[in-house]
Protein backbone atom coordinates (compact mmCIF):
# COMPACT_ATOMS: atom_id res chain seq x y z
CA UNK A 1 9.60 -8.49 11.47
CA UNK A 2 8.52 -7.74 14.99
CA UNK A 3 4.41 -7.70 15.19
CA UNK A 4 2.34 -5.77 18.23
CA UNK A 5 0.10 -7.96 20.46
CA UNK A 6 -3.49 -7.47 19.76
CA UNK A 7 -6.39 -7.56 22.35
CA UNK A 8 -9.26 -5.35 20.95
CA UNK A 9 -12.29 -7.70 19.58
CA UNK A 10 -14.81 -6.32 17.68
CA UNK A 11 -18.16 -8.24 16.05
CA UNK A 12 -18.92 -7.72 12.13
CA UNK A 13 -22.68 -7.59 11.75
CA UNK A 14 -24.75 -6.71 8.06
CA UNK A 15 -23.39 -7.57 4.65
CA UNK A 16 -21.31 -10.64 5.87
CA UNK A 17 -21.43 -13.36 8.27
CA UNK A 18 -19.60 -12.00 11.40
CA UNK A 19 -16.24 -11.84 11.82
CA UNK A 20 -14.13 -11.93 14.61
CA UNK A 21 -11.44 -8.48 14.18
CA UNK A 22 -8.51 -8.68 16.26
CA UNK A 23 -7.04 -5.04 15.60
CA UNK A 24 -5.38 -3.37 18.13
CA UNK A 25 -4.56 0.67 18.34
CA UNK A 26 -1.16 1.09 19.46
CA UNK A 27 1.22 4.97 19.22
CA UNK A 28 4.31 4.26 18.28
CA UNK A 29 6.70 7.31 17.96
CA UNK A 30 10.13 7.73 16.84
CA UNK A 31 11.56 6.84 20.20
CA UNK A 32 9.35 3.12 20.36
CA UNK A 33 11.36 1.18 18.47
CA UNK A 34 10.47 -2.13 20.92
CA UNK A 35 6.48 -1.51 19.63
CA UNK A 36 5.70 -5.90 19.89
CA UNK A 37 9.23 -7.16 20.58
CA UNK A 38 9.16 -10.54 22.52
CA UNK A 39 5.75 -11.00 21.13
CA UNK A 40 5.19 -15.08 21.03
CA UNK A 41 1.82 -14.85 18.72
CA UNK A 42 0.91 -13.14 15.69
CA UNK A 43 -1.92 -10.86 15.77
CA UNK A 44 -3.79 -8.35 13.52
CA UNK A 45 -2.61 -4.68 14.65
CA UNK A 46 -3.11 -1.57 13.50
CA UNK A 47 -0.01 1.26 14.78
CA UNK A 48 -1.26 4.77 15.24
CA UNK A 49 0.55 7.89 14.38
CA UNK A 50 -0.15 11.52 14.59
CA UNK A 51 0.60 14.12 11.72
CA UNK A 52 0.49 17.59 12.96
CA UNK A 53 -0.43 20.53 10.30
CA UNK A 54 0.24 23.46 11.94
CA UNK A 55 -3.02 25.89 11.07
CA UNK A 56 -6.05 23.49 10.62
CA UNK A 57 -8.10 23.48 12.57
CA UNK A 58 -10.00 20.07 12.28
CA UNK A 59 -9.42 16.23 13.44
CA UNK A 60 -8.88 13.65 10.83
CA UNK A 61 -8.93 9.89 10.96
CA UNK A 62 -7.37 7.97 8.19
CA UNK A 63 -6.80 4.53 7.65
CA UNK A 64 -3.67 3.76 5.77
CA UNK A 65 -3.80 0.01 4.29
CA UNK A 66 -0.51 -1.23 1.91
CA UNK A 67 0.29 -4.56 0.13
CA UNK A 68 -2.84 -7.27 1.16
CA UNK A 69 -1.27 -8.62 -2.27
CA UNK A 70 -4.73 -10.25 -3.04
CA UNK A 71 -5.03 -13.59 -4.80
CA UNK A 72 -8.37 -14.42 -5.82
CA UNK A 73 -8.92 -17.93 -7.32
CA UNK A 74 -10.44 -19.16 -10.21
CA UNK A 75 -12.29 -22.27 -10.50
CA UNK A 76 -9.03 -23.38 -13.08
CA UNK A 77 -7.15 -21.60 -10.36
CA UNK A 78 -8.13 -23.87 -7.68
CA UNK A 79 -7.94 -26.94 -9.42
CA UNK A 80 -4.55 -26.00 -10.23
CA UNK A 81 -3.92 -25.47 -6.54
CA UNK A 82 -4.88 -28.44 -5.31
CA UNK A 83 -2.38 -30.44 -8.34
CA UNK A 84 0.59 -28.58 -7.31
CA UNK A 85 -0.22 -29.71 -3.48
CA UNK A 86 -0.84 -33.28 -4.93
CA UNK A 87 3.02 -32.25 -6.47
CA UNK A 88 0.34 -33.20 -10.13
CA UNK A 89 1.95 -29.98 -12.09
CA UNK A 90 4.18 -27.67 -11.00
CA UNK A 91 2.22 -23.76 -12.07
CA UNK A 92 4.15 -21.94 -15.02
CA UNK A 93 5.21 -24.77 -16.90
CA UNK A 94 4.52 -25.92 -20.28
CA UNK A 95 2.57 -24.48 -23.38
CA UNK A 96 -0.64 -22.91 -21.90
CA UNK A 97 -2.92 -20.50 -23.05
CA UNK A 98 -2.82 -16.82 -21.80
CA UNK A 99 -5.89 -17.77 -19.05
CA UNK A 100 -4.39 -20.83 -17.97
CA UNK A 101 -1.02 -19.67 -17.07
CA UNK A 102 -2.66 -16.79 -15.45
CA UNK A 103 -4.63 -19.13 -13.42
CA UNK A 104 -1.54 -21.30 -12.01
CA UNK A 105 0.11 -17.99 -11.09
CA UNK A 106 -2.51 -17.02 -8.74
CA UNK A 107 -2.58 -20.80 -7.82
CA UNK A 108 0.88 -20.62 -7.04
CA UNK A 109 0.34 -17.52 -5.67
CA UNK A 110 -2.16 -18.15 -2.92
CA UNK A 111 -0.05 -19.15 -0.06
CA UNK A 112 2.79 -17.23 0.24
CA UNK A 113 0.04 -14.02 0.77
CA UNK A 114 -2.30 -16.23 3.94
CA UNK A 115 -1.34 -15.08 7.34
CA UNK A 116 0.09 -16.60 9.61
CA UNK A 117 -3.15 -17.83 11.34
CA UNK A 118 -4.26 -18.93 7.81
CA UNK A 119 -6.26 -15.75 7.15
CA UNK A 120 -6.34 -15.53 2.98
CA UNK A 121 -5.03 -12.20 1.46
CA UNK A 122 -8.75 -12.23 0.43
CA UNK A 123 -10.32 -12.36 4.05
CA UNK A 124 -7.51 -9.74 4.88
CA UNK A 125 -8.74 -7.29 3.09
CA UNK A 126 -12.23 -8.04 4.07
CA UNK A 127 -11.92 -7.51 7.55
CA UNK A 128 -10.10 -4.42 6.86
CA UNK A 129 -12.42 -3.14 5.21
CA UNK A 130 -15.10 -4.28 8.03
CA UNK A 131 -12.71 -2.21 10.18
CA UNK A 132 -12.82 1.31 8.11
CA UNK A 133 -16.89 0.89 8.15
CA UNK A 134 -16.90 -0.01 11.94
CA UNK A 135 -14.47 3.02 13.05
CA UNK A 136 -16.26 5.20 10.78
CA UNK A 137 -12.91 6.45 9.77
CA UNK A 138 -12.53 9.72 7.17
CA UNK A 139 -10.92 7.86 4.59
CA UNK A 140 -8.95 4.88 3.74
CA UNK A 141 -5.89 5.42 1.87
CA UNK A 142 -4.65 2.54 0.01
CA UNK A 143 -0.67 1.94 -1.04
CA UNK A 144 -0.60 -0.28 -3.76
CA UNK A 145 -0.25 -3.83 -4.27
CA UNK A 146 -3.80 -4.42 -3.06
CA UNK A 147 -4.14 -6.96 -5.32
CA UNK A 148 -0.96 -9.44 -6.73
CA UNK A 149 -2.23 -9.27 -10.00
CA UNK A 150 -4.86 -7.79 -12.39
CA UNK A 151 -6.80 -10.95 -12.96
CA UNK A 152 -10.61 -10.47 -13.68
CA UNK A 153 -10.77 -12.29 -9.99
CA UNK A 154 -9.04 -9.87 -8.20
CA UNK A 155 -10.70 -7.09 -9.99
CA UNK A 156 -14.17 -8.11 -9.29
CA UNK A 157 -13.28 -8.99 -5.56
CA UNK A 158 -11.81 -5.45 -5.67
CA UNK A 159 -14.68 -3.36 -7.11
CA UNK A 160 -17.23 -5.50 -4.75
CA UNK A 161 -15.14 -4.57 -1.59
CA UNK A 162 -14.15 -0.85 -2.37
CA UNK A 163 -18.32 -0.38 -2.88
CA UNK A 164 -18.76 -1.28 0.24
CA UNK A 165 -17.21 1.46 1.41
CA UNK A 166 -19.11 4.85 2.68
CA UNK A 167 -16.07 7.18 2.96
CA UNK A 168 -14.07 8.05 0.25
CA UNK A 169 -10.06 6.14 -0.97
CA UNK A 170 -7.37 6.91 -2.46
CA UNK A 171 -5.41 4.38 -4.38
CA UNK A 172 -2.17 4.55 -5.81
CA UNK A 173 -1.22 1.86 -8.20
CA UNK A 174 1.68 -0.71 -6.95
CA UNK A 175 4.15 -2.95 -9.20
CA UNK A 176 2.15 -5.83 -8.61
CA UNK A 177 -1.60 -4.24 -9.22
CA UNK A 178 -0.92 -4.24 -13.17
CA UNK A 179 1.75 -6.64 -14.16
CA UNK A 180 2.59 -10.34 -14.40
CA UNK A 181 5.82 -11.84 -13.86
CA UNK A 182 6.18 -12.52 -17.54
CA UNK A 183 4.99 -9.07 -19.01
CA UNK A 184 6.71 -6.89 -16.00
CA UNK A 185 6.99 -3.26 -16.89
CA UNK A 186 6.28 -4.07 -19.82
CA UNK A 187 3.85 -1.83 -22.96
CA UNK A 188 1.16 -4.32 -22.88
CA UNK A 189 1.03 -4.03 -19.11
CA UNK A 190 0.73 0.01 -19.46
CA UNK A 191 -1.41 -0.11 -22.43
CA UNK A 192 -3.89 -3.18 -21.21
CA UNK A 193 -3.68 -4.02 -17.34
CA UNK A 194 -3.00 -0.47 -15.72
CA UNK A 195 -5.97 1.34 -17.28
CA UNK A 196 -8.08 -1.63 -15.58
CA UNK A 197 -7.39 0.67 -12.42
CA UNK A 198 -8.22 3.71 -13.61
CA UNK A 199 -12.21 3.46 -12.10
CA UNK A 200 -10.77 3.15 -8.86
CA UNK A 201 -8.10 6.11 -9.25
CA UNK A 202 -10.28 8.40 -9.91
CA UNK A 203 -9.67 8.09 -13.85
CA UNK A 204 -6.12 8.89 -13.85
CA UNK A 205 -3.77 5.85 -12.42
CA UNK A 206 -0.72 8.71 -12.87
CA UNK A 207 -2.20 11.45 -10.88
CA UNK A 208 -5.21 12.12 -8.48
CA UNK A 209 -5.85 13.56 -4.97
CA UNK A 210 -8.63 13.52 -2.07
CA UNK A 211 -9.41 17.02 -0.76
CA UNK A 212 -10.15 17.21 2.95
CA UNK A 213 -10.55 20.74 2.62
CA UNK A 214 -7.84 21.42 4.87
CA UNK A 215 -4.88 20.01 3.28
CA UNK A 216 -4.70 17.24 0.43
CA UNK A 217 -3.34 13.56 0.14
CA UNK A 218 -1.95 13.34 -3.27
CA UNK A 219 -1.68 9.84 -5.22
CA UNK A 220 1.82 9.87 -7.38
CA UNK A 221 2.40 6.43 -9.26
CA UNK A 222 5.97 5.36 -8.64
CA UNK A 223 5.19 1.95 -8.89
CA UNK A 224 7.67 1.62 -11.91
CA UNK A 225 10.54 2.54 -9.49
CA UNK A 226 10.24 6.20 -10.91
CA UNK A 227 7.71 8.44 -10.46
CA UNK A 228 5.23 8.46 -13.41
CA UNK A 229 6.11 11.89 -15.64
CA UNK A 230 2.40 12.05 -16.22
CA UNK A 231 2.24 12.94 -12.42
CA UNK A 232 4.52 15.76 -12.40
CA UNK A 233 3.00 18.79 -13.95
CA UNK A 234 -0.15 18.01 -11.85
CA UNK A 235 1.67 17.57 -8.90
CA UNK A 236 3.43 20.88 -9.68
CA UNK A 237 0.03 22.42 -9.60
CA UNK A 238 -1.19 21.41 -6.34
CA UNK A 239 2.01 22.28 -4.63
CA UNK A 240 1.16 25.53 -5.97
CA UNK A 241 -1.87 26.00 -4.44
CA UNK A 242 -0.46 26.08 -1.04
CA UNK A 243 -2.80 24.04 0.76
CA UNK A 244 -1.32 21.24 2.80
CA UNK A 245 -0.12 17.83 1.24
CA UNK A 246 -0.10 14.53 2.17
CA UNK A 247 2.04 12.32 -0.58
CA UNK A 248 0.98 8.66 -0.96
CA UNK A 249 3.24 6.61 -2.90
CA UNK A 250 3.95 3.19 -3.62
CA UNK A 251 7.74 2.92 -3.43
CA UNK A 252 9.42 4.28 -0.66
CA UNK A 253 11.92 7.04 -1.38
CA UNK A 254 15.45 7.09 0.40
CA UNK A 255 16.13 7.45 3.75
CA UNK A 256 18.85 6.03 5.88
CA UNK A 257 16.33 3.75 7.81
CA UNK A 258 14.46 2.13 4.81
CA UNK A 259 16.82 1.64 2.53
CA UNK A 260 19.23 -0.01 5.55
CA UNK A 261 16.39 -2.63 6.53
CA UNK A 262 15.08 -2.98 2.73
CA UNK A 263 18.77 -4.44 2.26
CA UNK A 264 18.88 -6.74 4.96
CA UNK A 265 15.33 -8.29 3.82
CA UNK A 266 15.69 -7.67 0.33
CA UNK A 267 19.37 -8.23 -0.33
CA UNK A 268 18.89 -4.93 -2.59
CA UNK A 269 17.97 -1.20 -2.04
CA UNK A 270 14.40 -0.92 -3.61
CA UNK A 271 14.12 2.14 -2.59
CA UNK A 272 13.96 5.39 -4.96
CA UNK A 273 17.34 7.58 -4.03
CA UNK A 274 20.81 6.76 -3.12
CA UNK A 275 21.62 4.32 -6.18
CA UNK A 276 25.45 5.08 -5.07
CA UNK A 277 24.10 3.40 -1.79
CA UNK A 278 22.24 0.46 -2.96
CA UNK A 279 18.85 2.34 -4.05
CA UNK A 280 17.19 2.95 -6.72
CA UNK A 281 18.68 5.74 -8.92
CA UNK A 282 16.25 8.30 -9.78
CA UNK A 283 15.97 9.84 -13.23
CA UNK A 284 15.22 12.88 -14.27
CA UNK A 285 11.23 13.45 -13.19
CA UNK A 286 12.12 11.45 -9.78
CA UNK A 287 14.60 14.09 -8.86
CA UNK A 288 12.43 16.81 -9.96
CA UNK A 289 9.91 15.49 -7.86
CA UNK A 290 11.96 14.94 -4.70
CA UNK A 291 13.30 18.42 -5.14
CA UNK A 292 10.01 19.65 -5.30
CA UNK A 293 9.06 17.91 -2.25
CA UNK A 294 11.65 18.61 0.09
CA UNK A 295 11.90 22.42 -1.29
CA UNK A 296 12.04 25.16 1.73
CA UNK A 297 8.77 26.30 0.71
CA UNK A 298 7.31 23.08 0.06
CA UNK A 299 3.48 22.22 1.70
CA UNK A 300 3.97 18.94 1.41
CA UNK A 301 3.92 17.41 5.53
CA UNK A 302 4.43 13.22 5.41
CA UNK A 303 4.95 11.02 2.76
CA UNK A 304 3.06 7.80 3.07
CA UNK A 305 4.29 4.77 1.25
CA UNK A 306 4.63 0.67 0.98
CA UNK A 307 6.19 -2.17 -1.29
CA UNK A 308 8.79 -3.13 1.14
CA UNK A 309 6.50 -5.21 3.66
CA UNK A 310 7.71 -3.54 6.94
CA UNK A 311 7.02 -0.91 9.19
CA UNK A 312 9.47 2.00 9.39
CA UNK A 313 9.49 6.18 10.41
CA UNK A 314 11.99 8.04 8.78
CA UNK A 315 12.49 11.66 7.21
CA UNK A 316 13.25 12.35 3.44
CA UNK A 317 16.22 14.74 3.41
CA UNK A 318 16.58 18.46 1.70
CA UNK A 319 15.81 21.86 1.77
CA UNK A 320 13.52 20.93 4.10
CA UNK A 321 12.96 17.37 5.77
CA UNK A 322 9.73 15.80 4.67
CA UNK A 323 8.79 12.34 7.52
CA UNK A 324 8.42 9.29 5.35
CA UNK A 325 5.88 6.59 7.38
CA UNK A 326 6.34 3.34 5.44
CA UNK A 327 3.36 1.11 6.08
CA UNK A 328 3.98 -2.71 6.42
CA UNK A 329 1.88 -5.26 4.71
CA UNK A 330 -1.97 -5.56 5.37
CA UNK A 331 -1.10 -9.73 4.77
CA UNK A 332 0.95 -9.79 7.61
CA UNK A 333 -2.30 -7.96 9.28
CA UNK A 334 -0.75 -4.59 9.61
CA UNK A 335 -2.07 -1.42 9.32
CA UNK A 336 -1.90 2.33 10.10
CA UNK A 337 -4.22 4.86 11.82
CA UNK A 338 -3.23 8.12 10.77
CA UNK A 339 -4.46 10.82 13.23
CA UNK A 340 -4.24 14.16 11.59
CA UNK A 341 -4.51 16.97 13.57
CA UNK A 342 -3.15 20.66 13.95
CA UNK A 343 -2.19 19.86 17.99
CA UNK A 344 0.76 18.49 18.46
């Protein structure tokens, strides 16, 4: 995955020690497919891109964050850490209590989600979160998989971060915010883990929107690989107001761009669409809802979504052509600026 150079510097000052940001705004359109080629060092960047809405007449500044996959560690958690680096236990093996096991999965965890530079998932977040307060952005919009799994760590870091926050989020829930490996998809991950997420979805992990007044981003769970059915009738009802929308989505739906790259760094579609193609076949409430959003008389204007951990600009195809901006992950120290405006 190609990364953009970064040269902007910016000092964090209150609430933390200060940080050192190294975010750097850079428009990419359709036709800048190069955006960081050749680039020899990995830097923090944030890519900018405009979404016109014909008829409104205000500017909007949105910060669009996806998959910082944060792993928060127990003490247990770090011990076990520091034994599997020691090659002392290996995590996930053996007869352990529910806490325990959950505890070597972050510790085995932890790594795989530090930048490149050695920035933890944790710090990630952090700074981006620094970043929204510093820009003084609208909102921040947040794809899923902020967190790799719903341990009481992870929660806790969440809750103290998001409260730092003076503008308002949107979250939609990823796979990863609710499950563990070994309970994936499963009723006791529905019933126990994803209601942990309701506080920060606006009491409803299925369904819930952010009204700019002007138009409205709309949170749709998908994170199953099919869009939630408890989403549908309320999603029905916004459409019908007329008003603007802005989907934000976990899972990406098909288009010829994502689902090509998702299978040459996935080895497999994951995308929702096109299961004769590789994807993910939709049932019966995913197609509803993709007709529904690509309907000639549909408001809905982007769709915003993650999970797949890169960049890519695409449109959804039907009635009418909906552009899909996939976000790539904030632990690779990506994210998006999302300039709304009615100019284009």
């Amino acid at each position: 995955m190609e990364r953009a150079q970064g040269s902007m510097k910016t000092e964090k000052t209150g609430r933390r020690p200060a940080r050192r940001l190294l975010f750097f705004s850079l428009v990419c359109a359709v036709c800048l497919t190069g955006c960081g080629k050749d680039s020899g060092e990995w830097e923090k960047s944030v890519i900018e891109e405009q979404i016109v809405i014909q008829g409104i007449s205000g500017e909007y500044d949105l910060l669009f964050l996806t998959d910082s996959h944060v792993v928060s560690l127990g003490e247990a958690a770090e011990n076990g850490r520091a034994q599997t680096e020691n090659g002392e236990a290996q995590a996930g093996t053996g007869a352990q209590d529910e806490e325990s096991r959950r505890q070597e999965y972050a510790a085995s965890r932890y790594e795989g989600f530090c930048g490149q530079d050695g920035t933890s998932s944790q710090e990630m977040f952090a700074q981006a979160m620094d970043y929204a307060r510093e820009e003084g952005v609208d909102g921040v919009l947040l794809g899923g998989d902020i967190i790799d799994s719903p341990s009481q760590e992870n929660l806790t870091f969440l809750s103290e971060e998001l409260s730092t926050l003076s503008m308002p989020y949107l979250y939609t829930p990823g796979n990863h915010d609710w499950t563990y490996p070994w309970e994936y998809m499963t009723s006791k991950g529905k019933q126990e883990y994803l209601p942990m997420l309701s506080p920060y979805m606006g009491g409803n992990t299925a369904f819930h929107t952010l009204d700019f007044g002007e138009f409205v981003v709309a949170a749709v769970d998908n994170s199953s690989g099919q869009v939630n059915p408890e989403a549908l009738e309320e999603y029905e009802e916004v459409l019908d107001q007329g008003k603007p929308v802005i989907v934000l989505a976990h899972v990406p739906f098909l288009t010829q761009s994502v689902l090509t790259k998702a299978r040459e760094v996935w080895k497999s579609g994951v995308v929702i669409g096109g299961g004769n193609f590789g994807g993910i076949y939709p049932d019966e409430t995913s197609q509803e809802f993709l007709e529904m959003t690509t309907a000639s008389d549909s408001p809905v204007v982007a769709v915003l979504a993650g999970h797949v951990h890169f960049y890519d600009k695409d449109v959804i195809e039907g009635e009418k052509d909906v552009p899909q901006i996939v976000g790539d992950a904030l632990f690779h120290g990506s994210a998006l600026r999302l300039r709304i405006t009615g100019r284009g």
